[in-house]
Protein backbone atom coordinates (compact mmCIF):
# COMPACT_ATOMS: atom_id res chain seq x y z
CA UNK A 1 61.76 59.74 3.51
CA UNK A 2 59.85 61.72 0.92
CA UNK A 3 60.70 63.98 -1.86
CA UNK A 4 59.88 67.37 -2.39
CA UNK A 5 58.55 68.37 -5.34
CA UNK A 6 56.14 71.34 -7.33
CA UNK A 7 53.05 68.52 -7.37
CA UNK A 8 51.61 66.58 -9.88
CA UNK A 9 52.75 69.44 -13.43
CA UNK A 10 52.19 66.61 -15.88
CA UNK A 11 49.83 65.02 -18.22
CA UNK A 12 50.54 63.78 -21.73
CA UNK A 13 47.49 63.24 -24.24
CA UNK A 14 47.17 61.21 -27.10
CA UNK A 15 45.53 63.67 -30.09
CA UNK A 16 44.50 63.88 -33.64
CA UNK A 17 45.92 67.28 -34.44
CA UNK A 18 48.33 68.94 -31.82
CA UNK A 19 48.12 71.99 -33.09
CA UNK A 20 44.14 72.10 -32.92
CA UNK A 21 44.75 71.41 -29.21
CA UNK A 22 47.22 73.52 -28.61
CA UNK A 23 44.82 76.18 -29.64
CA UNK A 24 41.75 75.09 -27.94
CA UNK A 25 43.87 75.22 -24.67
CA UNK A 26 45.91 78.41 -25.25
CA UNK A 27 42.45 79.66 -25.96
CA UNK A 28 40.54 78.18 -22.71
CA UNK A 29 43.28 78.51 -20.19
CA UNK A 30 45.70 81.37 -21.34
CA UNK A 31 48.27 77.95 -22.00
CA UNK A 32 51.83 79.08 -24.25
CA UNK A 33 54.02 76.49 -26.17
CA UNK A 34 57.21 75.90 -24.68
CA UNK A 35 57.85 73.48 -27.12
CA UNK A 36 56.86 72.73 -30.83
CA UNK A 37 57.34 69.34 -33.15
CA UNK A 38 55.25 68.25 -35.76
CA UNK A 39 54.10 65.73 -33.74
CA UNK A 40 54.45 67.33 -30.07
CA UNK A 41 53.56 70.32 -28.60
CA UNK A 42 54.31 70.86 -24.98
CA UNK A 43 51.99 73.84 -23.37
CA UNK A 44 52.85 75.91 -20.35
CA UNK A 45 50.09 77.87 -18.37
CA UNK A 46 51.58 80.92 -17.50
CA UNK A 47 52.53 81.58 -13.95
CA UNK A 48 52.38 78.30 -13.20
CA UNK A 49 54.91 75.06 -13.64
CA UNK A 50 52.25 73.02 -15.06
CA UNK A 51 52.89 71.20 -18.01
CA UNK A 52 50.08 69.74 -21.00
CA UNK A 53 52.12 67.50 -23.40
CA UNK A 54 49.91 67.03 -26.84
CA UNK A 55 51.39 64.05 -29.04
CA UNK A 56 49.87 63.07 -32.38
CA UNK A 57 48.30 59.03 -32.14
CA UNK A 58 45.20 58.67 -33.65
CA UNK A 59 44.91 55.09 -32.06
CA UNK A 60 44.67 56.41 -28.95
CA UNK A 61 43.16 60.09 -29.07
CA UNK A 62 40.19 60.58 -26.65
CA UNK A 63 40.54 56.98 -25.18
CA UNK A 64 40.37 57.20 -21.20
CA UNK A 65 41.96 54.44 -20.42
CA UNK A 66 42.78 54.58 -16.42
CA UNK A 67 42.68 58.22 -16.60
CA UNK A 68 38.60 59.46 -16.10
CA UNK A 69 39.78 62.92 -15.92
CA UNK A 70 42.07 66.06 -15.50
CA UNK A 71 41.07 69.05 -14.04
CA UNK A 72 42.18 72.98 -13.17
CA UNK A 73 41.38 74.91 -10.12
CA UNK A 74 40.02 78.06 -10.18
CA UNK A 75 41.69 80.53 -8.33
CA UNK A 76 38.09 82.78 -8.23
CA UNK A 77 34.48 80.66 -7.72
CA UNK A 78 32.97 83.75 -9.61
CA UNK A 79 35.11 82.66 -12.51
CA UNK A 80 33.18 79.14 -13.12
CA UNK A 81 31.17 81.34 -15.97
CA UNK A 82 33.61 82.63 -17.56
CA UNK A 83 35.56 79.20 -17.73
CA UNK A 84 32.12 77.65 -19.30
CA UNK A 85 32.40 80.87 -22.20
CA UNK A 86 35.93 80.06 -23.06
CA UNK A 87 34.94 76.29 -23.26
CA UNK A 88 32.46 77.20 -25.78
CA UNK A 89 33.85 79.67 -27.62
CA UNK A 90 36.88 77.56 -28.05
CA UNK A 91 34.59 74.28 -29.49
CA UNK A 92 34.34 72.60 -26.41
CA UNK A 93 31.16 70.65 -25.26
CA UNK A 94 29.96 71.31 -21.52
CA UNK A 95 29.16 67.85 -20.09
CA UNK A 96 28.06 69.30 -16.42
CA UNK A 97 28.02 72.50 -14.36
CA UNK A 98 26.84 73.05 -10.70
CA UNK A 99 28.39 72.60 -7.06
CA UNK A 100 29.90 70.24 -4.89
CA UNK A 101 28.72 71.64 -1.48
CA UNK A 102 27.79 75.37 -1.64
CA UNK A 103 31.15 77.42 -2.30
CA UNK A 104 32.61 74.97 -4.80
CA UNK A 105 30.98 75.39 -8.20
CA UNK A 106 32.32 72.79 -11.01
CA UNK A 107 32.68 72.32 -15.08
CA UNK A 108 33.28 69.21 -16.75
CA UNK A 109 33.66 69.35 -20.49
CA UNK A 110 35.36 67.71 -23.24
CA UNK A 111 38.17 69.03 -25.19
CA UNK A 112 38.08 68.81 -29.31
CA UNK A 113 39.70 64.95 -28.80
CA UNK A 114 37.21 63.95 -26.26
CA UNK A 115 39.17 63.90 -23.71
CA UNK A 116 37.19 65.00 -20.07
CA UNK A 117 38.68 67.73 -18.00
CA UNK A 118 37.28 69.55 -15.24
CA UNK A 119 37.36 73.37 -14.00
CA UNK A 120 36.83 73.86 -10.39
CA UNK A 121 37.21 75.94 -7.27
CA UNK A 122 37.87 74.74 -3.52
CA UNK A 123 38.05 76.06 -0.55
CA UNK A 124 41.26 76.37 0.63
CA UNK A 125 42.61 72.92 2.26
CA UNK A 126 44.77 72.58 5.07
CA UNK A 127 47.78 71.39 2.53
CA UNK A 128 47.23 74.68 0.23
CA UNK A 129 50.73 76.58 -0.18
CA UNK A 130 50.70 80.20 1.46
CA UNK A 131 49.35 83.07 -0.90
């Protein structure tokens, strides 16, 4: 028996500044705080049921750990550039750009903590939910 669910909506960083996060992803992906703490800020990307928990721990901000990545997927290949500007713009560093097989263009970069994420578009899959 399996459960039904809206997919994997959850990843909680370790960061130095939660609020310097908060704005380098509100500023890269359009992402809105839900919920705001000192310490905590819990981001929503709008239209979606994602959810990008930032919690201060400067012991562990930027450290991989078992995690190598996260990533986003592009709704749009032709949107690959733009996602590279906003990376930039919002003091991210680009670590690699190009394709996986021609169709699928790809960004990995590192946020302001180090952390690296990736920006990418794929064909649809079999699995994809109906438009």
């Amino acid at each position: 028996m399996t459960i039904k669910t809206h997919g994997l909506t959850h990843c909680a960083l370790a960061v130095r500044d939660p609020s310097r996060s908060a704005a380098f992803y509100a500023a890269v992906f359009g992402s809105a705080v839900v919920y705001n703490q000192p310490d905590f800020v819990q981001l929503q990307t709008p239209g979606t049921r994602d959810v990008l928990v930032l919690q201060r721990d400067h012991s562990h901000a930027g450290q991989k750990g078992g995690i190598l990545h996260f990533g986003f997927r592009l709704l749009r290949p032709e949107d690959i550039d733009i996602a590279a500007q906003a990376v930039i713009a919002a003091g991210g560093q680009i670590r690699s750009k190009g394709e996986f097989c021609p169709g699928e263009p790809y960004l990995f970069f590192t946020d302001p903590d180090g952390y690296e994420v990736e920006i990418w578009y794929e064909l649809p899959t079999s699995v994809d939910p109906a438009a």
